[in-house]
N, C-alpha and C. Protein backbone atom coordinates (compact mmCIF):
# COMPACT_ATOMS: atom_id res chain seq x y z
N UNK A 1 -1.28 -62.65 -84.77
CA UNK A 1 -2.66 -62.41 -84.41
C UNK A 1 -2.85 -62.49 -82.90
N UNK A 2 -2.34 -63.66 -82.28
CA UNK A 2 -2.28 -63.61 -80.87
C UNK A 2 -1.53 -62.82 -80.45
N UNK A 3 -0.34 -62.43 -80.66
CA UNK A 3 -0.04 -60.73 -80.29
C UNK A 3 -1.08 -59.74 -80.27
N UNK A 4 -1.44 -59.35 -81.31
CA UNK A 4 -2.50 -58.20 -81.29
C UNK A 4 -3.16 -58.44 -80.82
N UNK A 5 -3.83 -59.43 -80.26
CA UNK A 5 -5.22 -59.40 -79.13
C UNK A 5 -4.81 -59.29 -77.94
N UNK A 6 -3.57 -60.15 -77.85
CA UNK A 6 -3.15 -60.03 -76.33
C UNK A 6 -2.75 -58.84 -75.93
N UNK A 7 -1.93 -57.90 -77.03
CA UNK A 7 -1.93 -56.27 -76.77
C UNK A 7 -2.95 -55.18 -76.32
N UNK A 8 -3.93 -55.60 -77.86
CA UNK A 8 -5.38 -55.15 -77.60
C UNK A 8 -5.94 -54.94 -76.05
N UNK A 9 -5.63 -55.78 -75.92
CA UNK A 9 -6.67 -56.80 -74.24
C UNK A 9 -5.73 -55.88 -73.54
N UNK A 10 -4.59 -55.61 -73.15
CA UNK A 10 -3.62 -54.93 -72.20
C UNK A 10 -3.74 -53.50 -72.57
N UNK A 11 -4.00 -53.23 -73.50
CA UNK A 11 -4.26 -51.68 -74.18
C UNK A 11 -5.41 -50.99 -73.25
N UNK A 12 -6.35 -52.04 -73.61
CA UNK A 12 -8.10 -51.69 -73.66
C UNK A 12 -7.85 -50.70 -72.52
N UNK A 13 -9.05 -49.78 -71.96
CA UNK A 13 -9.12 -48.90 -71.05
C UNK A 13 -9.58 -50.39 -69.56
N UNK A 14 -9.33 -50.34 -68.78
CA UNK A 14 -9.78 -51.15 -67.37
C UNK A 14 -11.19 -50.69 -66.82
N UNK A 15 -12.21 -51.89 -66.94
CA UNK A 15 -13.69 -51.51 -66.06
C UNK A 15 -13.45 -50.07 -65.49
N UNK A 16 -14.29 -49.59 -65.44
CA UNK A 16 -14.74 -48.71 -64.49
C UNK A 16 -15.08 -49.72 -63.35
N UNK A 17 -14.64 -49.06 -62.32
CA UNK A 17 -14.23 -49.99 -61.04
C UNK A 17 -16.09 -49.02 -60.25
N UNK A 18 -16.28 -50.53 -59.55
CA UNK A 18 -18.18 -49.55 -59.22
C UNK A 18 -17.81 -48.91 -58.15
N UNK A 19 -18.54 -47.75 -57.87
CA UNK A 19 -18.38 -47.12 -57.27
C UNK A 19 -18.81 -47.40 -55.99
N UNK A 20 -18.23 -46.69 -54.70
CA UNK A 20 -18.34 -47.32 -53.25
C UNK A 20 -20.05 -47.04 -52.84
N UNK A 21 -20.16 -48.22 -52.40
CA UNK A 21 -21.41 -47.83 -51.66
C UNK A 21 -21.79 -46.79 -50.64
N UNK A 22 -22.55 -45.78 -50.76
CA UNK A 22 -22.80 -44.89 -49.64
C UNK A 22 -23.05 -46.34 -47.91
N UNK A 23 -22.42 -45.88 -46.88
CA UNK A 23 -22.52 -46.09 -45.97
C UNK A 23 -23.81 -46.43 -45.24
N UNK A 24 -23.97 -47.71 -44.58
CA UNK A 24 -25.57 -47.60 -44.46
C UNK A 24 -25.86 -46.68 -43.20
N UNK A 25 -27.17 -46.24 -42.74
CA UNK A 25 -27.14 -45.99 -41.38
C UNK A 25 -26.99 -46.53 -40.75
N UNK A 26 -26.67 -46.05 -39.55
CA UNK A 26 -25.91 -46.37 -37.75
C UNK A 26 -27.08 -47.33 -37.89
N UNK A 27 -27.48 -48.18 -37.13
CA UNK A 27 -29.01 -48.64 -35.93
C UNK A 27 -29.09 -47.60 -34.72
N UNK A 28 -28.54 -47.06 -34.40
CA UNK A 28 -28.36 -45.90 -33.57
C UNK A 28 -27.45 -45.19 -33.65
N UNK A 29 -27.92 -43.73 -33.40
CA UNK A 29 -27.93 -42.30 -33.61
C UNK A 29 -28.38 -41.22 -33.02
N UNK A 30 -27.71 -40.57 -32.49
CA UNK A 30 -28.29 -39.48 -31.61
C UNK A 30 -29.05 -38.70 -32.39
N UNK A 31 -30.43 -38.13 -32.05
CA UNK A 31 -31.08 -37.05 -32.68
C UNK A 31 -30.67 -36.01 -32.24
N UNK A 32 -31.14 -35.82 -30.99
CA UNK A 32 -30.85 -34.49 -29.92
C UNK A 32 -31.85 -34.53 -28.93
N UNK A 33 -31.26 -33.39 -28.14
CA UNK A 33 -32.20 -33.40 -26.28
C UNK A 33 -33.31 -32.56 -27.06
N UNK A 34 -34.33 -33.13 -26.49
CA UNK A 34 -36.04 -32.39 -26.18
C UNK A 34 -36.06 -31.62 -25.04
N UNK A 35 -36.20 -30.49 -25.57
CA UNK A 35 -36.35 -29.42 -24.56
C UNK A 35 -37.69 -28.91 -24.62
N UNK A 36 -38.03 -28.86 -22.71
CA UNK A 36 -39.40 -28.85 -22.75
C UNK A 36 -39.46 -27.05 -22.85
N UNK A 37 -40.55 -26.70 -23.55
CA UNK A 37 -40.24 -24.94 -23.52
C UNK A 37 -41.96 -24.51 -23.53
N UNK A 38 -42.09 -23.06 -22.51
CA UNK A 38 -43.39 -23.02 -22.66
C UNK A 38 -43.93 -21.39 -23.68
N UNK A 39 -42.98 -21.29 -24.32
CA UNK A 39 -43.64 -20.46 -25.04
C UNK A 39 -42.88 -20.97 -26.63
N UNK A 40 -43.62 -21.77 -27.67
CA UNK A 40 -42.69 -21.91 -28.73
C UNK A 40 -42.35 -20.95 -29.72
N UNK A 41 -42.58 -20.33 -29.76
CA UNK A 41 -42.53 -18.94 -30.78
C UNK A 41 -41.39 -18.24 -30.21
N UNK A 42 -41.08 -17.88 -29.04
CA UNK A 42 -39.97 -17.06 -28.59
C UNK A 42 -38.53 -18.26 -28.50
N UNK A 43 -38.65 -19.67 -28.42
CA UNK A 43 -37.93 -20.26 -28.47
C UNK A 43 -37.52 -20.31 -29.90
N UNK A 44 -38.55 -20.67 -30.47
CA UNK A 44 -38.12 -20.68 -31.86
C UNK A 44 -37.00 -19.26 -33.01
N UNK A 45 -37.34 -18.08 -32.47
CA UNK A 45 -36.92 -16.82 -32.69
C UNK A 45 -35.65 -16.98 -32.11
N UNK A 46 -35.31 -17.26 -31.29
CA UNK A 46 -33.87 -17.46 -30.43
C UNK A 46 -33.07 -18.42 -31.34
N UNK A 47 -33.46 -19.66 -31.56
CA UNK A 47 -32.44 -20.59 -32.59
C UNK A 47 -32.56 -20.53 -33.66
N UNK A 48 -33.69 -19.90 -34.52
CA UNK A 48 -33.69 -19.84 -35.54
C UNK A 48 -32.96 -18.44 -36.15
N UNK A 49 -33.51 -17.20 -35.80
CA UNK A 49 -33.28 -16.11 -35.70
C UNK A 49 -32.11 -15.75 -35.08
N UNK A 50 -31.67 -16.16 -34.47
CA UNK A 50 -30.09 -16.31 -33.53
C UNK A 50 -29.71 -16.62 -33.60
N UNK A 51 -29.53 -18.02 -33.67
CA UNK A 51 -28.11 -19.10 -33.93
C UNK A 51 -28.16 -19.81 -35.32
N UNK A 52 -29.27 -19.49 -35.73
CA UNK A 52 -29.29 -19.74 -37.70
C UNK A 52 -29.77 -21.19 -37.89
N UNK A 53 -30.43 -21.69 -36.86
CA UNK A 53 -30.44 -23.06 -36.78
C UNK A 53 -31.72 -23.29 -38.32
N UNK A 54 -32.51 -24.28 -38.62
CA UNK A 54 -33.45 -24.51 -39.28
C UNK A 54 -34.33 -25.50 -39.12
N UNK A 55 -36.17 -24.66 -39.25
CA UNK A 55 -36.90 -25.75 -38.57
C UNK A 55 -37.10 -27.35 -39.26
N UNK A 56 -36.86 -27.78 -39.17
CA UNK A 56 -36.70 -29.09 -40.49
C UNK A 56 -38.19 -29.60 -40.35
N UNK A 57 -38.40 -29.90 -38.96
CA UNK A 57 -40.17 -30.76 -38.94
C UNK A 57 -40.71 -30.32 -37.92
N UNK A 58 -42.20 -30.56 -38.33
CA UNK A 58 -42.83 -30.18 -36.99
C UNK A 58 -44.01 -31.51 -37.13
N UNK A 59 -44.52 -31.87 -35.75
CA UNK A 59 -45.44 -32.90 -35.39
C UNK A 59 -46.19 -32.88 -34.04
N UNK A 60 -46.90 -33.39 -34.81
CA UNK A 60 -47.93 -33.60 -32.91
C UNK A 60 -49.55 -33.33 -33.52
N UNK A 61 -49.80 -32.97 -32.37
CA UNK A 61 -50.90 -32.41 -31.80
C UNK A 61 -50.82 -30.95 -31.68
N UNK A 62 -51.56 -29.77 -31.64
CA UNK A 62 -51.46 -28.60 -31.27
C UNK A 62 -51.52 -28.41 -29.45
N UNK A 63 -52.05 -29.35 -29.20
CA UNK A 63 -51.59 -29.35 -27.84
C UNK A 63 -50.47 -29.91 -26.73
N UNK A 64 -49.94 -31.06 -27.81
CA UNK A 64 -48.41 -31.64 -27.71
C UNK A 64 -47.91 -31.72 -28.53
N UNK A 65 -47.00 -30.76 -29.12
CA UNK A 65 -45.98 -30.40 -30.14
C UNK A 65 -44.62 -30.43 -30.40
N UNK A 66 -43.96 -31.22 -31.23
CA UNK A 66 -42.80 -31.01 -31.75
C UNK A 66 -42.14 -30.52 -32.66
N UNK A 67 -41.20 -29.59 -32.19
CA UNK A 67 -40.31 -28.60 -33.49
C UNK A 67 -38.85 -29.30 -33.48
N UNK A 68 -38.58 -29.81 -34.58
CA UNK A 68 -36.97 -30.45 -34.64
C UNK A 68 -36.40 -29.27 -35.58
N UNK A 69 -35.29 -28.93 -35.16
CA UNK A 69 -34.15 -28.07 -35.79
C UNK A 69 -33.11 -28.30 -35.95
N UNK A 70 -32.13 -27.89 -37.09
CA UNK A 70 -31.24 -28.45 -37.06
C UNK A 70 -30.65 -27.32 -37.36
N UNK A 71 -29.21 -27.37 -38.20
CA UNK A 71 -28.26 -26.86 -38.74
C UNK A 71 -28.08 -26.73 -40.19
N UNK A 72 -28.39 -28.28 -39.99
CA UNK A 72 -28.56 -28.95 -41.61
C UNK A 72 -29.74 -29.33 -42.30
N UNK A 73 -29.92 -29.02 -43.28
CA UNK A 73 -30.85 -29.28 -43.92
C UNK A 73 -31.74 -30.70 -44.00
N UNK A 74 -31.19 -31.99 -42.93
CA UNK A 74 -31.22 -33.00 -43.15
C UNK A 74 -32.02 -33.59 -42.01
N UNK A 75 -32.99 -33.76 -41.42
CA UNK A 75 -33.72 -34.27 -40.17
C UNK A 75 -32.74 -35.55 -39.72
N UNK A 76 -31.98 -35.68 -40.46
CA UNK A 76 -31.37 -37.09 -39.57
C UNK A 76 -29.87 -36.88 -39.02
N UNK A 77 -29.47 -35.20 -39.34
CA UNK A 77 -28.48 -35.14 -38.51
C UNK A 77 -29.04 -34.53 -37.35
N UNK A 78 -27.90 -34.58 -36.49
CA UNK A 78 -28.21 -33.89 -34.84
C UNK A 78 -28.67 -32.81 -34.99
N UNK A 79 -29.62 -32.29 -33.93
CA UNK A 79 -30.18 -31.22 -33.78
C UNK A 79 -30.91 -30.97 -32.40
N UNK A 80 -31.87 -30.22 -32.32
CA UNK A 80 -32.72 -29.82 -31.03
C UNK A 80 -34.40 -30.10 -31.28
N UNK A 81 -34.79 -30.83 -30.35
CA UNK A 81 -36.23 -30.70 -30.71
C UNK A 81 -36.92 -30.33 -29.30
N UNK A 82 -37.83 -29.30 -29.69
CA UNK A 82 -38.33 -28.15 -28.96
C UNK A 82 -39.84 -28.67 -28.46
N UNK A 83 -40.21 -28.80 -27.49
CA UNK A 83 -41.65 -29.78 -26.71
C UNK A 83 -42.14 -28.68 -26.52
N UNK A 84 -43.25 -28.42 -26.67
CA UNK A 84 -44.45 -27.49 -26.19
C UNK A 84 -46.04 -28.12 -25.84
N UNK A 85 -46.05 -28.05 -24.32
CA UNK A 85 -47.63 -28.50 -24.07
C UNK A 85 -48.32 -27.76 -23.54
N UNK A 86 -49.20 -26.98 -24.87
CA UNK A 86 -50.34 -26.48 -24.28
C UNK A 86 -51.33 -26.80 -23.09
N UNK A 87 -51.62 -27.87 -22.86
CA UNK A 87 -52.21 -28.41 -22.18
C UNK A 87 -51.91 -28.35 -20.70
N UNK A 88 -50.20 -28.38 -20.46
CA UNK A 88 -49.80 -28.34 -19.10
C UNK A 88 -50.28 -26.72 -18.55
N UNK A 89 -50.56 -26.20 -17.43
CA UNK A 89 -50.79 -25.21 -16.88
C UNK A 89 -49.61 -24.15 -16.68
N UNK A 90 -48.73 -25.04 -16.10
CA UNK A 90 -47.62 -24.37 -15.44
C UNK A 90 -46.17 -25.06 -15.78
N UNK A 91 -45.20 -25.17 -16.41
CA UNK A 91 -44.10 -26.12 -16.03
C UNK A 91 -43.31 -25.77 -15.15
N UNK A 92 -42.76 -26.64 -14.33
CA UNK A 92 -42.10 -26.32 -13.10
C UNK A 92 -40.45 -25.48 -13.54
N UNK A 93 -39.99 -25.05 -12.81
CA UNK A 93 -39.06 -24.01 -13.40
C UNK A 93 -37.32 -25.10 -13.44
N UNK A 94 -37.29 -24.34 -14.52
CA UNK A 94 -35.82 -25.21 -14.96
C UNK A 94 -34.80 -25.22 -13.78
N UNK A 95 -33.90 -26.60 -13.53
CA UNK A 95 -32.90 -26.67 -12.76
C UNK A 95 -32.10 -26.95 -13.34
N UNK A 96 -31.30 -26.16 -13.19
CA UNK A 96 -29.51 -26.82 -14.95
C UNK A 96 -28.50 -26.89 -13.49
N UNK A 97 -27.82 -28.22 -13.97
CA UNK A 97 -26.75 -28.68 -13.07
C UNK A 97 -27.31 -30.30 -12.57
N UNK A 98 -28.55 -30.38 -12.55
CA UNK A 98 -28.66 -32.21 -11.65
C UNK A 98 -29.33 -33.00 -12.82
N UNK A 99 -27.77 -33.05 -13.58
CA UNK A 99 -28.24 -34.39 -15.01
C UNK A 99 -28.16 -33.51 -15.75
N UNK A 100 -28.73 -32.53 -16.58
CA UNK A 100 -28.83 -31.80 -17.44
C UNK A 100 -28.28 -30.92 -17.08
N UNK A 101 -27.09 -30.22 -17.90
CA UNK A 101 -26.32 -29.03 -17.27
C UNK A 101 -26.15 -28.06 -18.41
N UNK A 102 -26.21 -28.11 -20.02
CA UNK A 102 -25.84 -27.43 -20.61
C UNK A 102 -25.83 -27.98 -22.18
N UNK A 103 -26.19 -27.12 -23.31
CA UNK A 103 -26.07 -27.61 -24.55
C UNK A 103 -24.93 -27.34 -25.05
N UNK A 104 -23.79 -28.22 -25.96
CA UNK A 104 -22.75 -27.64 -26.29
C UNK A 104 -22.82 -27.60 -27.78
N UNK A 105 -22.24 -26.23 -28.48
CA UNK A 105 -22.72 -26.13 -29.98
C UNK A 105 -21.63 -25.84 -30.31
N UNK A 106 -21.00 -26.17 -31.72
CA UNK A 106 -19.70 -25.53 -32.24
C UNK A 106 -20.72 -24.87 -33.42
N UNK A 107 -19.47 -23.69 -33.22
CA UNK A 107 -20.59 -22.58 -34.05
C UNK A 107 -19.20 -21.69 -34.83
N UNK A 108 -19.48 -20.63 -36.18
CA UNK A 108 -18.41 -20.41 -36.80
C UNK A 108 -18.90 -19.05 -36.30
N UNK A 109 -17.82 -17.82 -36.68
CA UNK A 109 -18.18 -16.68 -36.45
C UNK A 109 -18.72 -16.20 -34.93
N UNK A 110 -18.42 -17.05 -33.73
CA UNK A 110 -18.54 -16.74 -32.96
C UNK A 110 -18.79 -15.21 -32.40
N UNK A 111 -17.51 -14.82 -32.28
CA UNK A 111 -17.70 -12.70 -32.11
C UNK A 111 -18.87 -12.35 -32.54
N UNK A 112 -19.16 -12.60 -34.10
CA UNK A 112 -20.46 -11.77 -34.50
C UNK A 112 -21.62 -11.97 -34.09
N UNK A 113 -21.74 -14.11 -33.87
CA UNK A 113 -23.03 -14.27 -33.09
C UNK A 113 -23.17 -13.54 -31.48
N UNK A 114 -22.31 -13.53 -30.83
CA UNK A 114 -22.28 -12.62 -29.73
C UNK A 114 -22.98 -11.76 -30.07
N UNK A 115 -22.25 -10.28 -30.56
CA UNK A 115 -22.71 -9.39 -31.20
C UNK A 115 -24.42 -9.18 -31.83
N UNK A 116 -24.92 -10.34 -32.06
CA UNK A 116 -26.07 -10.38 -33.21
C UNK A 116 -27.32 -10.54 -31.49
N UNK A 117 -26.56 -11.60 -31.18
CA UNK A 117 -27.53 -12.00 -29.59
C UNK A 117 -27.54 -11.00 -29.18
N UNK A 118 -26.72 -10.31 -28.67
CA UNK A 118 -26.83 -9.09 -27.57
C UNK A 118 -27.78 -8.19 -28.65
N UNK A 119 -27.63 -8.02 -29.48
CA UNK A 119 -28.27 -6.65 -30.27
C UNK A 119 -30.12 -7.35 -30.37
N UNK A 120 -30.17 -8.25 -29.89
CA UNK A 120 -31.40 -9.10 -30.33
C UNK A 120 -32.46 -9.21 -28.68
N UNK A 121 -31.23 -8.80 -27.66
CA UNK A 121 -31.65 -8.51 -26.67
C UNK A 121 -31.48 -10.17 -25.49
N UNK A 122 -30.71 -11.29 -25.89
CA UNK A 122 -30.47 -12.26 -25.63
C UNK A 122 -29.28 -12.05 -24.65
N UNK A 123 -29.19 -13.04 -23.34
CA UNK A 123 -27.88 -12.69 -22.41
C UNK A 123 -27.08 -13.61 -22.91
N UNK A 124 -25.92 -13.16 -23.32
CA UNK A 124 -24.69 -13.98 -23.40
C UNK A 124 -23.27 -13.05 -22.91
N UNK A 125 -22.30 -14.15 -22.94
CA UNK A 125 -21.33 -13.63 -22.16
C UNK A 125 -20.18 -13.04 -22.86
N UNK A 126 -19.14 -12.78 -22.91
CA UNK A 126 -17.70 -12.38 -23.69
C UNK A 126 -17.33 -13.64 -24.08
N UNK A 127 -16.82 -13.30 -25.32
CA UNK A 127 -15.85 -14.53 -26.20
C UNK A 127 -14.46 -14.71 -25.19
N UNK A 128 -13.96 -15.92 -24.91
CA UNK A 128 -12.82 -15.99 -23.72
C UNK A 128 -12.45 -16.89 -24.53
N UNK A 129 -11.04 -17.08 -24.78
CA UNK A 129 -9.99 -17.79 -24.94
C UNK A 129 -10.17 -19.43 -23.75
N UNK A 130 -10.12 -20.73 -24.76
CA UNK A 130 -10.11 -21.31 -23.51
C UNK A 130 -9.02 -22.68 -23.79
N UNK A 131 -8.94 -23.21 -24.40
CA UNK A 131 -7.59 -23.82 -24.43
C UNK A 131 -7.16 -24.30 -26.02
N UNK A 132 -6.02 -24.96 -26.55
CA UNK A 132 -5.83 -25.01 -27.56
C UNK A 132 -6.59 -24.40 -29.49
N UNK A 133 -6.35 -23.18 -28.82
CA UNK A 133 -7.29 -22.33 -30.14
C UNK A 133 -8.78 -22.55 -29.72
N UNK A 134 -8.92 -23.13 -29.15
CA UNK A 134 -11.21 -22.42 -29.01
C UNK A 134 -11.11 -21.71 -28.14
N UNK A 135 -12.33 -21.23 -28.40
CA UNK A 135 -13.00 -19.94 -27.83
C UNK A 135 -14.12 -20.39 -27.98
N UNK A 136 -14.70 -19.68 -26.87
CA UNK A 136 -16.19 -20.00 -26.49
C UNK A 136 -17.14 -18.78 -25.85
N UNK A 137 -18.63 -19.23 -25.68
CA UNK A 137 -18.79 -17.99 -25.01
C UNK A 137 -20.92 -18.71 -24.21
N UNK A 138 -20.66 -18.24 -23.13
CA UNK A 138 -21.92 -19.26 -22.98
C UNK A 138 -23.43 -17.97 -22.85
N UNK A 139 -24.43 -18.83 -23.33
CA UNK A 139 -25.76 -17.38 -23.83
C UNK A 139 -26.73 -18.74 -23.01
N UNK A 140 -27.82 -17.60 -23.03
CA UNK A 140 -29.00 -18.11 -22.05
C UNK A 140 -30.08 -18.59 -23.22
N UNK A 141 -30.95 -18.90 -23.66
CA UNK A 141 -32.27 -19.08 -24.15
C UNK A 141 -33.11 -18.31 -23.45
N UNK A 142 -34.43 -17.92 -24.37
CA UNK A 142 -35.48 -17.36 -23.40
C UNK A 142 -36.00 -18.24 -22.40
N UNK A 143 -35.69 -19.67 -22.45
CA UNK A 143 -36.43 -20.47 -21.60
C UNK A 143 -35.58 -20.74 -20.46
N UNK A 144 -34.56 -20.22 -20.48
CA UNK A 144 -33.25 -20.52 -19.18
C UNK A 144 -32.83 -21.36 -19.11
N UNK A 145 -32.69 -22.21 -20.84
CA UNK A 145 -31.64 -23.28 -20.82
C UNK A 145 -30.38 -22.39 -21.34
N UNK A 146 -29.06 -23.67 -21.00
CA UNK A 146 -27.65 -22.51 -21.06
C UNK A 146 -27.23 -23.32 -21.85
N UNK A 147 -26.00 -22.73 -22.69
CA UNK A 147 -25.81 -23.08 -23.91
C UNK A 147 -24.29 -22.58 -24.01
N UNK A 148 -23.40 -23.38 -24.53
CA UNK A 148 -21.96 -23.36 -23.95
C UNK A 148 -21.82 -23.12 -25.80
N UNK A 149 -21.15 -22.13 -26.58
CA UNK A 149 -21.06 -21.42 -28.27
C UNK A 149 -19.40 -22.02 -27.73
N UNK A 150 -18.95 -22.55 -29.23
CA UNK A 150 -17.49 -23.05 -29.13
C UNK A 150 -17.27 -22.72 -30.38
N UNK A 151 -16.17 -22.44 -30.62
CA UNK A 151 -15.68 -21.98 -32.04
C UNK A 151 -14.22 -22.54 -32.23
N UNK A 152 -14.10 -23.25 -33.10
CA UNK A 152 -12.30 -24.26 -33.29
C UNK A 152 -11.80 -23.37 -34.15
N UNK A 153 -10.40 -22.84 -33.37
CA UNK A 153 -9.51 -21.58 -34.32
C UNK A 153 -8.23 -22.74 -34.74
N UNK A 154 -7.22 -22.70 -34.92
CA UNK A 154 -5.75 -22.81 -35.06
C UNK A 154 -5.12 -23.02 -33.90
N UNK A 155 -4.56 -24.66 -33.36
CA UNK A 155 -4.18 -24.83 -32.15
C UNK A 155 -2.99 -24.31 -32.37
N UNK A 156 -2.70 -24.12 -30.55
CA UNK A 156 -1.57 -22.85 -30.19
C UNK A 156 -1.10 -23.85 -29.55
N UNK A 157 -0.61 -25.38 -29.62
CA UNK A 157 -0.09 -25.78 -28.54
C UNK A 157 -1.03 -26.21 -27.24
N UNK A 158 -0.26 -26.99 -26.32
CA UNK A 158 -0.92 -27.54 -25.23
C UNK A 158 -1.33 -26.52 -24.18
């Protein structure tokens, strides 16, 4: 009899072992740069309409406004959030290079987004080879922020 139980017992199937806890959040986390832009509709057409991005939220005021976009469907991964103040008159004109120099995006299908920008009437440059399998290619925004497109191929070596 104590055989068979003690078999039993070694037989039996083993707990289901619990399953791992999802990961908690960071305490910090990058959202993304706020870019101040004075027309939001043509900004918005550019990342949404162009680079496929998606508007996830919008907030404010109609006269101080925020558009967050992402990639992902998820407001809490990285993304871009787009400032618009009606209220200001004039914003002073963008300087890229002192602190702020450039957005960097890894993006798939590179060639075609080229292709899709230019046909959309957007300046961007030729896809160039630039070191271990990426390629890249850098495009303007309507607002004259610059934007560095990276695409990860198959490294070729150092």
């Amino acid at each position: 009899m104590r055989l068979a139980f003690g078999l039993a017992a070694f037989l039996a199937p083993a707990p289901a072992m619990a399953e791992e806890a999802a990961p908690a959040p960071a305490a910090v986390a990058l959202l993304g740069p706020a870019l101040n832009v004075s027309q939001l509709d043509r900004e918005v057409k550019f990342y949404v309409d162009g680079l496929g991005m998606k508007v996830l939220m919008q907030m404010g005021q109609l006269k101080r406004h925020e558009t967050m976009l992402g990639f992902a469907n998820d407001p809490r991964q990285p993304g871009l959030i787009l400032m618009s103040d009606s209220s200001a008159s004039n914003l002073p004109p963008k300087t890229m290079g002192n602190g702020f120099d450039r957005l960097v995006m890894r993006i798939s299908g590179l060639p075609q987004l080229v292709v899709k920008l230019r046909a959309m009437g957007y300046t961007i440059s030729d896809v160039r080879d630039v070191a271990k399998g990426y390629t890249m290619a850098f495009a303007t925004d309507p607002e004259g922020y610059k934007l560095e497109l990276v695409e990860s191929g198959t490294a070729r070596g150092n």
